[in-house]
Every structure is written in structure tokens, then in C-alpha cells.
N, C-alpha and C. Protein backbone atom coordinates (compact mmCIF):
# COMPACT_ATOMS: atom_id res chain seq x y z
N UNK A 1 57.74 56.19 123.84
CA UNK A 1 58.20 55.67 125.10
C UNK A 1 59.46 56.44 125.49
N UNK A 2 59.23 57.11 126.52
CA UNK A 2 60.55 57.60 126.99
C UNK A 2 60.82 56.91 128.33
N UNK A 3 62.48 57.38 128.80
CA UNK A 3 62.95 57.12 130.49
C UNK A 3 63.33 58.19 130.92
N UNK A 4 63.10 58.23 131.95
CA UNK A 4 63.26 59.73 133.12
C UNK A 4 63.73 59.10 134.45
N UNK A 5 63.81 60.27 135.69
CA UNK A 5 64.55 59.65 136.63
C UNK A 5 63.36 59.26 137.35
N UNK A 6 62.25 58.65 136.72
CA UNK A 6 60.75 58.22 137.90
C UNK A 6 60.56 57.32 136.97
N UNK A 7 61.23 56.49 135.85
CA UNK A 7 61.02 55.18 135.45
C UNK A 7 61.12 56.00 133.97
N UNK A 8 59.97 53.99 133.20
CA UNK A 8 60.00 54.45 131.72
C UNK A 8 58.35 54.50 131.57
N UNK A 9 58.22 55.96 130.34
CA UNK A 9 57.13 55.73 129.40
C UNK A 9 56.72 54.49 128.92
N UNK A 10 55.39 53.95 129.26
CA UNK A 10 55.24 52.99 128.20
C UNK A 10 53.71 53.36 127.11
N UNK A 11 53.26 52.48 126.31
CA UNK A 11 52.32 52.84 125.94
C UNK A 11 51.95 51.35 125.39
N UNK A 12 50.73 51.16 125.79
CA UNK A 12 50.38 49.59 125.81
C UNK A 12 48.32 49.90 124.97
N UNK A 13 48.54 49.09 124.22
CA UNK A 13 47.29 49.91 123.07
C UNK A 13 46.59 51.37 123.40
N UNK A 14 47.76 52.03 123.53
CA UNK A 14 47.20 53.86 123.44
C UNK A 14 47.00 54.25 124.71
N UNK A 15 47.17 53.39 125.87
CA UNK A 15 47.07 53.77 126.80
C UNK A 15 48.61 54.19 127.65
N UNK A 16 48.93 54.79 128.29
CA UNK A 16 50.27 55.45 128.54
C UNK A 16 50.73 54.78 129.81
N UNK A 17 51.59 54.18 130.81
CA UNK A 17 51.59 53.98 131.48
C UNK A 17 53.28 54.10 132.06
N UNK A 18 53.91 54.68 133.42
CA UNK A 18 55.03 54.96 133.49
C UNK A 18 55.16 53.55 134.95
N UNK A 19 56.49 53.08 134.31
CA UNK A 19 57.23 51.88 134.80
C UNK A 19 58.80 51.86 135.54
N UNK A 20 59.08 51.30 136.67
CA UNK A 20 60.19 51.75 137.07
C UNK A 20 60.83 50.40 136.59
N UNK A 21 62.21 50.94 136.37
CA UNK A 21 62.80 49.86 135.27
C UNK A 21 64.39 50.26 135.42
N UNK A 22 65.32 49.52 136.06
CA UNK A 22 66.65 49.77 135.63
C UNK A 22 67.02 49.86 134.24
N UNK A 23 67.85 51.11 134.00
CA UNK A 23 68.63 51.13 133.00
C UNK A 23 68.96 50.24 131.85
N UNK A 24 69.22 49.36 132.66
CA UNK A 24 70.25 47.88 131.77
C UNK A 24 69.02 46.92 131.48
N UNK A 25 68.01 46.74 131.62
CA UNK A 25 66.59 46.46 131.59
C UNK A 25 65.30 46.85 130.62
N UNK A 26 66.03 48.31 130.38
CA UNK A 26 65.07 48.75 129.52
C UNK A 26 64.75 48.23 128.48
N UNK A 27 65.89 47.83 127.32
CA UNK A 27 65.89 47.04 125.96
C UNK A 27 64.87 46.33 126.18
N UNK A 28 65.04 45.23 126.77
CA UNK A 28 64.32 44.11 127.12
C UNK A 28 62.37 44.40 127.72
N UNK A 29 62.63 45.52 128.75
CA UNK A 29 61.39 45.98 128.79
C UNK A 29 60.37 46.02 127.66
N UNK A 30 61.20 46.77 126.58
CA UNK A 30 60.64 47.73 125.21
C UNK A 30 60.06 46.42 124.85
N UNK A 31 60.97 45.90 124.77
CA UNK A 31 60.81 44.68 123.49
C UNK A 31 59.30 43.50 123.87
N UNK A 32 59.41 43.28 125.27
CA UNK A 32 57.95 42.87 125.82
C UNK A 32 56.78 43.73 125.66
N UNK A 33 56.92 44.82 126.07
CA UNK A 33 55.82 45.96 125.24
C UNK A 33 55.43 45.72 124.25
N UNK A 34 56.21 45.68 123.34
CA UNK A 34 55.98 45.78 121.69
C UNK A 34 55.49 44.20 121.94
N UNK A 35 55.59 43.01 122.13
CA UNK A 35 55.35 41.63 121.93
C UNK A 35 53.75 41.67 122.30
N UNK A 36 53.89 42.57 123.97
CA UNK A 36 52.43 42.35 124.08
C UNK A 36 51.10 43.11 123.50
N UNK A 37 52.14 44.14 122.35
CA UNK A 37 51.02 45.36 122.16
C UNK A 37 50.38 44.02 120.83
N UNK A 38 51.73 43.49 120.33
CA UNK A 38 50.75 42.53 118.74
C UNK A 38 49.73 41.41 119.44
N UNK A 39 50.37 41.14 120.50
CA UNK A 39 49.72 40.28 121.04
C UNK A 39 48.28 40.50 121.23
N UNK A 40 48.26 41.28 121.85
CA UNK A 40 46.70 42.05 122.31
C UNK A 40 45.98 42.75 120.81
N UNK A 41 46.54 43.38 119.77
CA UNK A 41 45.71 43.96 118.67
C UNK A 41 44.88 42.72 118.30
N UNK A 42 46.50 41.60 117.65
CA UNK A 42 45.87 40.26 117.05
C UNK A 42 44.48 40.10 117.77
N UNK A 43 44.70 39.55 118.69
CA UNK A 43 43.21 39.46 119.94
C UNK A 43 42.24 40.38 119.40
N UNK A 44 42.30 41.38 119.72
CA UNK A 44 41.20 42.52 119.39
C UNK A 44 40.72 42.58 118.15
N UNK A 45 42.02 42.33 117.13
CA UNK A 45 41.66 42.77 115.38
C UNK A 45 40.30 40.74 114.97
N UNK A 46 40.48 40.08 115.68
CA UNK A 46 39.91 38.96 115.80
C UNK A 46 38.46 39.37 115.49
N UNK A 47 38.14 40.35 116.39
CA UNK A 47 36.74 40.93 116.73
C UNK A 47 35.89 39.84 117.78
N UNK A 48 36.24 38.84 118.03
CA UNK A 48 35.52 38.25 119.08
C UNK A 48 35.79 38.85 120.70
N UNK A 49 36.68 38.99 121.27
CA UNK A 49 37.11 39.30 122.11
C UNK A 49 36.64 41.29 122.46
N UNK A 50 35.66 41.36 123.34
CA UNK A 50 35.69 43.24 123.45
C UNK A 50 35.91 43.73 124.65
N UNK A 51 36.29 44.50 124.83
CA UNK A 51 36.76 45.51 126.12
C UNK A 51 38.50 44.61 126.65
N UNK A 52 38.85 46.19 126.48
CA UNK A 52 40.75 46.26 126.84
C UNK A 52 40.73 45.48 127.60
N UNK A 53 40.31 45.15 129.12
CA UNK A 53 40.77 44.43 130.35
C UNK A 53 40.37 42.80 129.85
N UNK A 54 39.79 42.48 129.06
CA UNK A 54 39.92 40.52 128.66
C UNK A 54 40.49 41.00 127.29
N UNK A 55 40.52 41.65 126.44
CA UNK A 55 41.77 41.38 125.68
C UNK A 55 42.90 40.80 126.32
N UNK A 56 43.39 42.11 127.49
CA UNK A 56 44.51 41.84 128.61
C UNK A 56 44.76 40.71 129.05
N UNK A 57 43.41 39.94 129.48
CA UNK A 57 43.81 38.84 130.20
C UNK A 57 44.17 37.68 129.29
N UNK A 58 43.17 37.56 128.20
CA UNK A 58 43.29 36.69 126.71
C UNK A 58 44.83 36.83 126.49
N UNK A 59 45.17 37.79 126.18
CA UNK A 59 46.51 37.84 125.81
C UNK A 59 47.82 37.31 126.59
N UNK A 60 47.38 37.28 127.71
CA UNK A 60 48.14 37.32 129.50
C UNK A 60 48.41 35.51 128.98
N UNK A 61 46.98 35.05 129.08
CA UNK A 61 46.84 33.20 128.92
C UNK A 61 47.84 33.21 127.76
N UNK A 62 47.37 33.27 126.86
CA UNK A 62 48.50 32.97 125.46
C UNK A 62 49.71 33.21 125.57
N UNK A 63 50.30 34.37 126.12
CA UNK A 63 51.58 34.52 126.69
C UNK A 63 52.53 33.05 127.46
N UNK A 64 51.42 33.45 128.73
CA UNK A 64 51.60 32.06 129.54
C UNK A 64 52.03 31.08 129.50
N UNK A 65 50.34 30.80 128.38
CA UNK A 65 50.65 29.34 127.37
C UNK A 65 51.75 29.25 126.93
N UNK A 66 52.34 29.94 125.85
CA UNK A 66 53.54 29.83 124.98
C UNK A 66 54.43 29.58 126.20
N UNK A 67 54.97 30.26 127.50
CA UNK A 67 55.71 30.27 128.42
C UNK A 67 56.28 28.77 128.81
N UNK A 68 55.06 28.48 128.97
CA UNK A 68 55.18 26.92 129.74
C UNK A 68 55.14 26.12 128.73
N UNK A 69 54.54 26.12 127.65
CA UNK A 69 54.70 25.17 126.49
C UNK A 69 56.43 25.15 126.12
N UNK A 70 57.14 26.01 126.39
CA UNK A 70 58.69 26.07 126.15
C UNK A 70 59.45 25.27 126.70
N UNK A 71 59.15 25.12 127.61
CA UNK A 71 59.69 24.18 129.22
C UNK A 71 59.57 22.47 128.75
N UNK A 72 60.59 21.86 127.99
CA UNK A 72 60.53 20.78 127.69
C UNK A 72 60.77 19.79 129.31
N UNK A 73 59.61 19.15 129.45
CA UNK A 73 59.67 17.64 130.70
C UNK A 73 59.79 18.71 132.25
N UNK A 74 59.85 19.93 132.02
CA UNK A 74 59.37 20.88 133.17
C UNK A 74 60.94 21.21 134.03
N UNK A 75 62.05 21.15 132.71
CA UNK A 75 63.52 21.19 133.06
C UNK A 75 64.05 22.41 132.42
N UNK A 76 63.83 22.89 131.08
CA UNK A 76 64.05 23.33 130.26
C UNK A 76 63.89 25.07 130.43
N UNK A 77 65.13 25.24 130.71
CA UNK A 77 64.91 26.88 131.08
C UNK A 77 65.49 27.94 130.28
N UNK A 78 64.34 28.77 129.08
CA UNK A 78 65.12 29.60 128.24
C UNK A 78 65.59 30.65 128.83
N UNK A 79 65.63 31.03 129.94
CA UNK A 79 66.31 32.23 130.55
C UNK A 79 68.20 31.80 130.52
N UNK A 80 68.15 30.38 130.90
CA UNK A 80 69.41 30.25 131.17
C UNK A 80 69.69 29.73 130.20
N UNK A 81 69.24 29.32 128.61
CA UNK A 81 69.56 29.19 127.40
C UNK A 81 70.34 30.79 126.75
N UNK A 82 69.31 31.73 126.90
CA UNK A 82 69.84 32.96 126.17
C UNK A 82 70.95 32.75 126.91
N UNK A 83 71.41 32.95 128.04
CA UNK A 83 72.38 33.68 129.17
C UNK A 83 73.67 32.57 128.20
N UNK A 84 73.35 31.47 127.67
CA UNK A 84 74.70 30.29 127.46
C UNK A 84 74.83 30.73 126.04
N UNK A 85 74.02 31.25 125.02
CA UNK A 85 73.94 31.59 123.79
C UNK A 85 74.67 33.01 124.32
N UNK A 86 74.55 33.75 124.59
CA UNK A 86 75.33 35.30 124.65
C UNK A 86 76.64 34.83 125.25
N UNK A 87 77.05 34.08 126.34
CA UNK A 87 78.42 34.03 126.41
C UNK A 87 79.52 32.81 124.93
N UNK A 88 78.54 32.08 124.46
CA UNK A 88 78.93 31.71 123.30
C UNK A 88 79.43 32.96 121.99
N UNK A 89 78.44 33.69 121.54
CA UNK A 89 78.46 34.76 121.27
C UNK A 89 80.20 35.58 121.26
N UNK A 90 79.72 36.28 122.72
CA UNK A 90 80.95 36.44 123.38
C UNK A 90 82.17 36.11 122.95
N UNK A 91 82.06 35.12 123.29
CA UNK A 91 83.68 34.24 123.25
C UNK A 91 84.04 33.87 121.60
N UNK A 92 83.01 33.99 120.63
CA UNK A 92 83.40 34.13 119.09
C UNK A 92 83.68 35.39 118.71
N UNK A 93 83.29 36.33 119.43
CA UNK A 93 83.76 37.65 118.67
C UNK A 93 84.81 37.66 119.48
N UNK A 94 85.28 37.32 120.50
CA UNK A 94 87.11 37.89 120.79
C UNK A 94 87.95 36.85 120.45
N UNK A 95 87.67 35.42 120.00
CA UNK A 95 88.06 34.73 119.03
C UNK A 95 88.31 35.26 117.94
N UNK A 96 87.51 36.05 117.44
CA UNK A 96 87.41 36.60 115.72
C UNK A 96 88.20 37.99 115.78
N UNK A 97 88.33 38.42 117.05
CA UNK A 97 89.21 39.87 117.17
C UNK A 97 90.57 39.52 117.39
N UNK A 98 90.79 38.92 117.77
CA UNK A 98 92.22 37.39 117.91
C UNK A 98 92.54 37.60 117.16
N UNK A 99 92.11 37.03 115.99
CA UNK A 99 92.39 36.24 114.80
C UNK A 99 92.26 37.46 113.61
N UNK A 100 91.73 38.43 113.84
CA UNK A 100 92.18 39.65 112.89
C UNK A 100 93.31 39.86 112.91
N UNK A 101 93.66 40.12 114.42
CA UNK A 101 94.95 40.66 114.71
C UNK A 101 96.36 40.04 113.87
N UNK A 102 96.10 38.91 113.89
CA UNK A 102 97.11 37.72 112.86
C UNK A 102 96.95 38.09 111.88
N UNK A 103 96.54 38.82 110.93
CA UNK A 103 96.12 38.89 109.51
C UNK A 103 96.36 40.74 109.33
């Protein structure tokens, strides 16, 4: 997988596909790639499931599924969980850079 100035390389079970993707985005891109490439083998290595495009979609539902199964009482939003976990984060390591400084 590479990035260039016309997006990023991807490669999604051997097939190649180029994606436009901010910079600051990419990590996160990669990392869905890779989720959906196990996602889709698992599927395939199953052997029930044949031809790439309903693997795709098989995999798409299960995704989904898991998506909305997350969503406790239809309130529950892990986007804005990570976002409160990283500024927690945050605010312990310049706590902990603080507190070197004393020592």
C-alpha cells in the first residue's frame, strides 16, 4: 500500500485499488483495510461462501452487524468514546511529563 499525490494504494484480497484519503486519515484507513481483508478471507477460508463480490457483501453485513450491535439503547457512540479516551490519554502523559520534571 502506498500514498501519492492521487490518493492511497490499497489492496483488498489481491485486488489493488487507489483511494483518495487525507493525510491525517491514512492510519486509520490502513487499519480498516487490514480489518476488512480478515474479515473477508475468514468468509472465504469458510468455503461456503464463492465469488469476491458476496464474500464483499457477507463481510459488509457482519461489519454492519458488529456496528450497530455496539450502539447500546441506540445512544451509544464509539466514535465519540475513542475521541474522550485519547483526550484522557492526553492529559496523563502531560500530567506524567509534569511530574518528571519534579524528580
Amino acid at each position: 500500500m502506498s500514498a501519492d499525490a492521487k490518493g492511497l494504494q490499497i489492496n483488498i484480497m489481491g485486488r489493488e485499488f487507489r483511494v483518495a484519503c487525507a493525510e491525517e486519515e491514512q492510519k486509520g484507513l490502513l487499519e480498516a483495510v487490514d480489518y476488512l481483508n480478515v474479515k473477508m478471507q475468514e468468509i472465504r477460508d469458510r468455503g461456503k461462501i464463492i465469488g469476491l463480490e458476496r464474500v464483499a457483501i457477507m463481510a459488509a453485513l457482519n461489519i454492519a452487524h458488529e456496528f450497530l450491535s455496539m450502539k447500546v439503547g441506540g445512544s451509544f457512540d464509539i466514535a465519540e468514546t475513542k475521541r474522550r479516551i485519547h483526550r484522557m490519554e492526553t492529559a496523563i502523559d502531560q500530567a506524567m511529563a509534569e511530574q518528571s520534571k519534579l524528580f
